[in-house]
Each structure stands twice: as C-alpha cells, then as structure tokens.
PDB file of N, CA and C in Angstrom:
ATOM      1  N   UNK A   1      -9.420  34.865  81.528  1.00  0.00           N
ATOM      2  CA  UNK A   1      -9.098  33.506  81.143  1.00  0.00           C
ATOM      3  C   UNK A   1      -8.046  32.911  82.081  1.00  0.00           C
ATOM      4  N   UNK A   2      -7.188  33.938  82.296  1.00  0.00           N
ATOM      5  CA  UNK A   2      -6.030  33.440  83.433  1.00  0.00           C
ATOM      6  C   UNK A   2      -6.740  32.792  84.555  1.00  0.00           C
ATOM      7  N   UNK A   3      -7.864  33.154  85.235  1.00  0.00           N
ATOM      8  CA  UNK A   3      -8.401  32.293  86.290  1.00  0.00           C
ATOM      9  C   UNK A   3      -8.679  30.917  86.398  1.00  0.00           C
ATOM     10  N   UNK A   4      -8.883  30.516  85.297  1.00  0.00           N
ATOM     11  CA  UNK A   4      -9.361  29.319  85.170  1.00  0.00           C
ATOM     12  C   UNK A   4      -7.629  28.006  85.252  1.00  0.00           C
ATOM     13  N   UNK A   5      -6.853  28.732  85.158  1.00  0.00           N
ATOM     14  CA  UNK A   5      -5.254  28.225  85.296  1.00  0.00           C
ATOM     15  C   UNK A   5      -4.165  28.771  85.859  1.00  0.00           C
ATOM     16  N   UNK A   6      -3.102  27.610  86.071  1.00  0.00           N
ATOM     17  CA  UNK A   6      -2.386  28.185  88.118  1.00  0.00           C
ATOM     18  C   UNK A   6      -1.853  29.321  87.623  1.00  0.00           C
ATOM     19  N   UNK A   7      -1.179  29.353  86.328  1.00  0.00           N
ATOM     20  CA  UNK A   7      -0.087  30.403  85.723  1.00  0.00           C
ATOM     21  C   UNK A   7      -0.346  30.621  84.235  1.00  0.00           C
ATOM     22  N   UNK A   8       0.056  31.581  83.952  1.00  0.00           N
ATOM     23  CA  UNK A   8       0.128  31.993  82.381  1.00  0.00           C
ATOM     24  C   UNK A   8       0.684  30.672  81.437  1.00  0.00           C
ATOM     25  N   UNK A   9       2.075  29.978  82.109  1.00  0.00           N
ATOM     26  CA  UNK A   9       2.513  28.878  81.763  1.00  0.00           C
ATOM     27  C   UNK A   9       1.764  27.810  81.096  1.00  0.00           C
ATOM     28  N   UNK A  10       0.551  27.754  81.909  1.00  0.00           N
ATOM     29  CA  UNK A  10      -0.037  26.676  81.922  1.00  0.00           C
ATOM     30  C   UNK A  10      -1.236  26.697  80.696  1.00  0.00           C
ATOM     31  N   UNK A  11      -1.395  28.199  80.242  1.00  0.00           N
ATOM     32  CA  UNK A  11      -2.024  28.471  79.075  1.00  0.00           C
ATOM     33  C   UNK A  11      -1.234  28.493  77.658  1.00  0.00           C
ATOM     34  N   UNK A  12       0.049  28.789  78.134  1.00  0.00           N
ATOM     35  CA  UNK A  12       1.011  28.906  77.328  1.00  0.00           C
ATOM     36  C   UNK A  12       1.326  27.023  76.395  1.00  0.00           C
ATOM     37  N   UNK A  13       1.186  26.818  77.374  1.00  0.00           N
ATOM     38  CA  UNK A  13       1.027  24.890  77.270  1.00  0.00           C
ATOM     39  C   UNK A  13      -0.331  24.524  76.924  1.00  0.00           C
ATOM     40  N   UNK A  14      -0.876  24.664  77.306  1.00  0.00           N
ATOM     41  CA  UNK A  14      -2.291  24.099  76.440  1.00  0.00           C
ATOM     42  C   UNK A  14      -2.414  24.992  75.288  1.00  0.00           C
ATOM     43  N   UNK A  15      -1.794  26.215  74.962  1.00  0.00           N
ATOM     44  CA  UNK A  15      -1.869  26.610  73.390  1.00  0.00           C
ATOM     45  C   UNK A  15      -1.184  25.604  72.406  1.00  0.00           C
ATOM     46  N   UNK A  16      -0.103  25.610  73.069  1.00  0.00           N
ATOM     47  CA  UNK A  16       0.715  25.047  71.607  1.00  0.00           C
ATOM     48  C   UNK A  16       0.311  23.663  72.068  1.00  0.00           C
ATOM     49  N   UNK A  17       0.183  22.685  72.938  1.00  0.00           N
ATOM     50  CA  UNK A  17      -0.509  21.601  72.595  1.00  0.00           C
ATOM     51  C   UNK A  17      -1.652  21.382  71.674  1.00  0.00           C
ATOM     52  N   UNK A  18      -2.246  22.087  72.098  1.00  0.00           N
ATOM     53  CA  UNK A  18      -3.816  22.278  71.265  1.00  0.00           C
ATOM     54  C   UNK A  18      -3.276  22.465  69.297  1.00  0.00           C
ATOM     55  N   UNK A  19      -2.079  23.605  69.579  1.00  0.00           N
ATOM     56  CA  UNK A  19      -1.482  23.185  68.131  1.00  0.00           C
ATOM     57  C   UNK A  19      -0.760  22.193  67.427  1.00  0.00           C
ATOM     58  N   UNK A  20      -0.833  21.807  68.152  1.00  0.00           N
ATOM     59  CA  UNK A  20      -0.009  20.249  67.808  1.00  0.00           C
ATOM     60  C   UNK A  20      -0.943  19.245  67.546  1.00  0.00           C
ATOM     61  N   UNK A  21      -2.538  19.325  67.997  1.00  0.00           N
ATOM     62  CA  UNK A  21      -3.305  18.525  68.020  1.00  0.00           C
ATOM     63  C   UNK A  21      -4.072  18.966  66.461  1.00  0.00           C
ATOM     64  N   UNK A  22      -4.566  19.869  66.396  1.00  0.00           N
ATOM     65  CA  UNK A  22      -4.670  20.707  65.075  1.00  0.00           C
ATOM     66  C   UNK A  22      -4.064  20.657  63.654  1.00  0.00           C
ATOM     67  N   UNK A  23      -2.448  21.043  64.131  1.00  0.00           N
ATOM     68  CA  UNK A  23      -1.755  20.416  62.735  1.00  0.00           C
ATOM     69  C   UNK A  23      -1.760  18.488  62.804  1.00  0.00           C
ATOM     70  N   UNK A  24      -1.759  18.089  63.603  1.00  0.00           N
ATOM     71  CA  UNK A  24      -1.987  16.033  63.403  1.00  0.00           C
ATOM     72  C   UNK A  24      -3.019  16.154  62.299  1.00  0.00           C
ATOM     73  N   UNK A  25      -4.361  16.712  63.045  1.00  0.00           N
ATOM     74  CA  UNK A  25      -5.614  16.373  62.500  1.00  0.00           C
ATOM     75  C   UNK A  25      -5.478  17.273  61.381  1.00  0.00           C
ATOM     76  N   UNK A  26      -5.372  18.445  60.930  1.00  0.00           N
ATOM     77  CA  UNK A  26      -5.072  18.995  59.965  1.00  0.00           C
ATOM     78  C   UNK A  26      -4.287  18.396  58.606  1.00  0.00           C
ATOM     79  N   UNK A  27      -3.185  17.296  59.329  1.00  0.00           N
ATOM     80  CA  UNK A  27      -2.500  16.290  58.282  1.00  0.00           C
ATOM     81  C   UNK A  27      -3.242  15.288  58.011  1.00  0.00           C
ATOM     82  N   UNK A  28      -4.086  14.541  59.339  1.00  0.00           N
ATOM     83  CA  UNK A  28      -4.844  13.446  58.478  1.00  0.00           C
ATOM     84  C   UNK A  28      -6.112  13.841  58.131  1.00  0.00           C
ATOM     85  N   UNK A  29      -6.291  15.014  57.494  1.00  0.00           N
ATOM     86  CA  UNK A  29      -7.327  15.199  56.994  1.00  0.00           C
ATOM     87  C   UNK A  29      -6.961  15.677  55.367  1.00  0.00           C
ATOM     88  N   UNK A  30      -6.215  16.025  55.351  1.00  0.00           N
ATOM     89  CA  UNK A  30      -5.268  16.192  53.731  1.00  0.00           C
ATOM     90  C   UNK A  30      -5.005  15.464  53.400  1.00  0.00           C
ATOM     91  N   UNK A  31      -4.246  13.910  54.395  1.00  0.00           N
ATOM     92  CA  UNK A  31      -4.278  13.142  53.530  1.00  0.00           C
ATOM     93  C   UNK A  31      -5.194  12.168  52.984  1.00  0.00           C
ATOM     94  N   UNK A  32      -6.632  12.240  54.248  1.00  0.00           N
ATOM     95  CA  UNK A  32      -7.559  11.457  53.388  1.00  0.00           C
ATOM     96  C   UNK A  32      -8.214  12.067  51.896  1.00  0.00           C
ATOM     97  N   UNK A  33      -7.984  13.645  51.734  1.00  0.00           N
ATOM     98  CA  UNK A  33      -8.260  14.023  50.764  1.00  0.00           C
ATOM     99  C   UNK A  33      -7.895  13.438  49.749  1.00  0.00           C
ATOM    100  N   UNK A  34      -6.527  13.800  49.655  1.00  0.00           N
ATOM    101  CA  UNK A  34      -5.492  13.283  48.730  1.00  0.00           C
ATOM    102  C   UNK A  34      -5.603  11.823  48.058  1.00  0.00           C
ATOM    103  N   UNK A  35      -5.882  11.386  49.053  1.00  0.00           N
ATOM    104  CA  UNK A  35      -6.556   9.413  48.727  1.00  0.00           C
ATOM    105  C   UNK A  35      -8.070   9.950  48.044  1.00  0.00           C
ATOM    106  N   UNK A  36      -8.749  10.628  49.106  1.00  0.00           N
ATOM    107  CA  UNK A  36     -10.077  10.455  47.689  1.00  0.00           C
ATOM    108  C   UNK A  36      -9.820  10.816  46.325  1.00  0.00           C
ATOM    109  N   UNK A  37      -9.050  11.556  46.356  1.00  0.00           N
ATOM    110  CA  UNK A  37      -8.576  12.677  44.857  1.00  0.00           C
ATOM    111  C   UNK A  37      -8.689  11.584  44.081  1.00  0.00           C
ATOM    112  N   UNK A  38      -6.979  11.229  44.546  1.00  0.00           N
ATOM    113  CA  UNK A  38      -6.665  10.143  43.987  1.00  0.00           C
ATOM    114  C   UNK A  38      -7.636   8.939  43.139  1.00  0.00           C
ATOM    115  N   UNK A  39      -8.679   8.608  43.816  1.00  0.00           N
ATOM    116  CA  UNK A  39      -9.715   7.391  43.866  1.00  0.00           C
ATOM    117  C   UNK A  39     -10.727   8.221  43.079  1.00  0.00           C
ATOM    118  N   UNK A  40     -11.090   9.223  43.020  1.00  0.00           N
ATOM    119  CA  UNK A  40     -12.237   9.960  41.927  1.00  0.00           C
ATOM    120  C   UNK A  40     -11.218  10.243  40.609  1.00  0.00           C
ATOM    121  N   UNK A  41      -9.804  10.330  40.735  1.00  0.00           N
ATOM    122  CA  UNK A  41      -9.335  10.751  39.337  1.00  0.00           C
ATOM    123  C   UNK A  41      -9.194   9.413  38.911  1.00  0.00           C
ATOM    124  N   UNK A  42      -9.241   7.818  39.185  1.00  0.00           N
ATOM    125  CA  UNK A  42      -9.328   6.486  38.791  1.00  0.00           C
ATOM    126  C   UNK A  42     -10.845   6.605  37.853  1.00  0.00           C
ATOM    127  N   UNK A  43     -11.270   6.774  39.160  1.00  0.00           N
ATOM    128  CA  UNK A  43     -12.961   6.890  38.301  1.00  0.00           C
ATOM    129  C   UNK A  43     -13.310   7.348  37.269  1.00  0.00           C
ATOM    130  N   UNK A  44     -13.041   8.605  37.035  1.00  0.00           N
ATOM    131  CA  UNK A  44     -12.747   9.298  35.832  1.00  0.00           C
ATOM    132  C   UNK A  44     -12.193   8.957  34.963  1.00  0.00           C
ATOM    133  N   UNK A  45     -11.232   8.091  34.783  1.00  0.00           N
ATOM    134  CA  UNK A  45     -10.159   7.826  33.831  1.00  0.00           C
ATOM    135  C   UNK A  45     -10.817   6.396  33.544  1.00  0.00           C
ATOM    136  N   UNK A  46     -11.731   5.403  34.001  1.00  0.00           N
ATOM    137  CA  UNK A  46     -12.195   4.309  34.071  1.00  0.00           C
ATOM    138  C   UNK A  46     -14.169   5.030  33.046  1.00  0.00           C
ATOM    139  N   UNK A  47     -14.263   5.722  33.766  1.00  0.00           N
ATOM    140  CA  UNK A  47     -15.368   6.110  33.121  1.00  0.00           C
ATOM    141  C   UNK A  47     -14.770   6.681  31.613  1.00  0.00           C
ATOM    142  N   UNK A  48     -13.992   7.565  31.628  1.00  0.00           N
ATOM    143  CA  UNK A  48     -13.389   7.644  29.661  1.00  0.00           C
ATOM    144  C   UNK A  48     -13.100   6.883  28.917  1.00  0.00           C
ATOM    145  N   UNK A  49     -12.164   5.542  29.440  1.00  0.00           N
ATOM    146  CA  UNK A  49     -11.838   3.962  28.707  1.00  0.00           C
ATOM    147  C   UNK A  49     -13.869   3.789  28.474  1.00  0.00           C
ATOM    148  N   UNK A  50     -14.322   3.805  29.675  1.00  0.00           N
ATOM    149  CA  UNK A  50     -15.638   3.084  29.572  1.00  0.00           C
ATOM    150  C   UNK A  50     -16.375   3.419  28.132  1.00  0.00           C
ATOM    151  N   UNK A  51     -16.199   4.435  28.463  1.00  0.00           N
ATOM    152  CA  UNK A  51     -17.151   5.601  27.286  1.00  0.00           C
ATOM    153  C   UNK A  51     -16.685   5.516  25.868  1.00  0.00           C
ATOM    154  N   UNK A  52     -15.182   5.425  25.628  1.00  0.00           N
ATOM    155  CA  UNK A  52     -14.489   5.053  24.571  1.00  0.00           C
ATOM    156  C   UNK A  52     -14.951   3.835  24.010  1.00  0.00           C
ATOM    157  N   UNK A  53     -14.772   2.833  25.295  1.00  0.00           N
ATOM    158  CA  UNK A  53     -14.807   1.528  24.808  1.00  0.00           C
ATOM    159  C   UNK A  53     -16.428   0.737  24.095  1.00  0.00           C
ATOM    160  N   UNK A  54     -17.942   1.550  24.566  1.00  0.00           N
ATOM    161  CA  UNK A  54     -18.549   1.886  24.260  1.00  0.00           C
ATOM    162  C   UNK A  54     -19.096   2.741  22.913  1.00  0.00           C
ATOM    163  N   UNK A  55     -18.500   3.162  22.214  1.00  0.00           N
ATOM    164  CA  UNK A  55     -18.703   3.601  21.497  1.00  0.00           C
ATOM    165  C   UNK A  55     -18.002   3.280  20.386  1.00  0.00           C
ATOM    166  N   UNK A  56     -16.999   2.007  20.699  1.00  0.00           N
ATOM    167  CA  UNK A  56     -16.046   1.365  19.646  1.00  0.00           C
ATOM    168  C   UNK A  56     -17.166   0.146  19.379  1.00  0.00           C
ATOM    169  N   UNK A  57     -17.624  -0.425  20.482  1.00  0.00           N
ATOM    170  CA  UNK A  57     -18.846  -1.369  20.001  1.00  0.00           C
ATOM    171  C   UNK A  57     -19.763  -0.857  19.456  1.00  0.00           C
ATOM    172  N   UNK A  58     -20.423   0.338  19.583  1.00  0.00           N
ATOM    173  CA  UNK A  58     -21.491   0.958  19.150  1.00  0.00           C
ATOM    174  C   UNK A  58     -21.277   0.834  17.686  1.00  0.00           C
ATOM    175  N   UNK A  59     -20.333   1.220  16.941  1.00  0.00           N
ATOM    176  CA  UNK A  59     -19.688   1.548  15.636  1.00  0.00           C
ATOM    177  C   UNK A  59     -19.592   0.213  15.153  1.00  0.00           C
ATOM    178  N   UNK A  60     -18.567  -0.599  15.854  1.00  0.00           N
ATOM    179  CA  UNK A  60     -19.043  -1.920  15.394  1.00  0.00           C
ATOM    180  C   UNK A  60     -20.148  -2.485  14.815  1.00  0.00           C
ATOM    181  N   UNK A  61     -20.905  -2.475  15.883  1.00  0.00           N
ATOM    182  CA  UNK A  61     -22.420  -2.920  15.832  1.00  0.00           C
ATOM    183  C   UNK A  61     -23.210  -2.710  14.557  1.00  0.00           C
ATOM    184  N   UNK A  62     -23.173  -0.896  14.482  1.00  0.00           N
ATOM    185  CA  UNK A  62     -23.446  -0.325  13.152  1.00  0.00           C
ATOM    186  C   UNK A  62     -22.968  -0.984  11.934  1.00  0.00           C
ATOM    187  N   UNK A  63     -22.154  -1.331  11.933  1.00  0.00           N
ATOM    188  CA  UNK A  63     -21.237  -2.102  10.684  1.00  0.00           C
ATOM    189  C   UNK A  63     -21.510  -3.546  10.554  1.00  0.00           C
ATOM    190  N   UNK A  64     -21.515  -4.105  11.534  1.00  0.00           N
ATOM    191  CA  UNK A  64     -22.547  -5.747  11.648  1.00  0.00           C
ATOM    192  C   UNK A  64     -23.824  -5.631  10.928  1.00  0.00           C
ATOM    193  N   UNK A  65     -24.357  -4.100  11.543  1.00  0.00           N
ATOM    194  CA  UNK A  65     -26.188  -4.513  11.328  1.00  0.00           C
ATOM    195  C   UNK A  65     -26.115  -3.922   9.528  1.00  0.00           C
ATOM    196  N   UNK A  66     -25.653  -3.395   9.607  1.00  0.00           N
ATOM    197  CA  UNK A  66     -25.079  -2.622   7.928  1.00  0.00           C
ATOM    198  C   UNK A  66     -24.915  -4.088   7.019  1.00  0.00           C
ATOM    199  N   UNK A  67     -23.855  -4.876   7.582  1.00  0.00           N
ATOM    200  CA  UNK A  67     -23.604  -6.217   6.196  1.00  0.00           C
ATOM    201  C   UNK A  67     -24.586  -7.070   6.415  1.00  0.00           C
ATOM    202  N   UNK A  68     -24.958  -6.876   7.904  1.00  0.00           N
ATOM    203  CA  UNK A  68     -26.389  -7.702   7.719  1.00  0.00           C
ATOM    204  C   UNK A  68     -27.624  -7.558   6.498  1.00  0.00           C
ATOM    205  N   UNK A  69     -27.795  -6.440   6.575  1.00  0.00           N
ATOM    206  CA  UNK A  69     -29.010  -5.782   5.839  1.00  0.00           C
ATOM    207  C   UNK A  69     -28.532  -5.938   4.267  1.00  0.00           C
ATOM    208  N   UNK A  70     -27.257  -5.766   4.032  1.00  0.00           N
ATOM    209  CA  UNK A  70     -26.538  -6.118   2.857  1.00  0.00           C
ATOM    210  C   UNK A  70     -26.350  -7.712   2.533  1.00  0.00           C
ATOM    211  N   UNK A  71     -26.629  -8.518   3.166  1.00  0.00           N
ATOM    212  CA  UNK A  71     -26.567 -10.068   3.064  1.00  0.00           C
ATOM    213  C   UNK A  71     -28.347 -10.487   2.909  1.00  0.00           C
ATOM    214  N   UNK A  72     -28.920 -10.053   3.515  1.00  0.00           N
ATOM    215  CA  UNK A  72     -30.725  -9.869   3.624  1.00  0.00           C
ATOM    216  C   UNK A  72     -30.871  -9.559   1.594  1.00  0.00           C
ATOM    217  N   UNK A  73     -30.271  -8.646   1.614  1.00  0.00           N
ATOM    218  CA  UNK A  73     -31.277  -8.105   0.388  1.00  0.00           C
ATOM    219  C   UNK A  73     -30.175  -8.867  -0.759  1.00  0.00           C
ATOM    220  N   UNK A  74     -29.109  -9.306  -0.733  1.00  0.00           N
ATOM    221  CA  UNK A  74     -27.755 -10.040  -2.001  1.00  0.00           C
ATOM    222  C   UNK A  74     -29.163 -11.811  -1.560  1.00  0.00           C
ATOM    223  N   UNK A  75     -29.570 -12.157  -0.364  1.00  0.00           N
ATOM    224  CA  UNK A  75     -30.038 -13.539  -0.146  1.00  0.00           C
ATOM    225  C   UNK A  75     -31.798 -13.648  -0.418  1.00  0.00           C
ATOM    226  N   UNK A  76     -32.162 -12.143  -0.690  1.00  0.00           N
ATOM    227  CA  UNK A  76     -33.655 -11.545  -0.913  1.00  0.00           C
ATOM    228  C   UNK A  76     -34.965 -12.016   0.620  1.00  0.00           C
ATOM    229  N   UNK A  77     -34.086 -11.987   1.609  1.00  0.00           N
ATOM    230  CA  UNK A  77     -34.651 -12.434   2.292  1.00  0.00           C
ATOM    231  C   UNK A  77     -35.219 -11.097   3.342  1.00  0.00           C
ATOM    232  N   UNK A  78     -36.322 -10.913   3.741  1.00  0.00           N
ATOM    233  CA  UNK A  78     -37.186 -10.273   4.224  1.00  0.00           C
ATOM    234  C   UNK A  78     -36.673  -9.786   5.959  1.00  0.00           C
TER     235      UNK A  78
END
C-alpha cells in the first residue's frame, strides 16, 4: 500500500482525514434519524388522538341512532 504514497505520512493523513469525513457523515446521518424518529413518534401520537377521537363519535352516533329509534316508535312512525 505504501507504494501508491511518497511516505508513510502521507497515509497516516489520509487515515485520519478519511476519519473525520466518516464521523461528519456518521453525525449527519443520526441526526436525520433522530428527525425521522421524531416525525413517526408525531404520527403515532396523531394516529391515537385520531383513533380516540373516532370512536368518541362512533359512541355518539350509537346514542343519536338509539333516541332516534326511541322517538320513531313514542311518534309510531315507521
């Protein structure tokens, strides 16, 4: 490998550059993680309100169509 460069030096320098380039990209790659995390644990927490909030109308609903059917048969209407 030494052939390909004037001195050991010069490998010695393109190592730890090369590590320096590694840990950068190594950081902005954690932190785009960290942002997706972030942005799927929204989702999640938006999809549970959703699901909650869904199923508070659902119940509702039930209870509408319930006094309905109870106003139908007190008005004898079909």
């Amino acid at each position: 490998m030494l052939e390909y460069f004037a001195s050991k030096q010069d490998l010695l320098d393109l190592k730890v550059e090369l590590e320096d380039k590694m840990t950068k990209h190594r950081d902005e790659i954690l932190t785009v993680l960290d942002q997706q995390t972030a942005i799927l644990r929204r989702m999640d927490d938006e999809r549970v309100f959703t699901f909650a909030h869904i199923q508070k109308l659902e119940k509702r609903l039930e209870e509408d169509e319930a006094d309905i059917r109870t106003i139908k048969m007190r008005l004898a209407i079909v």
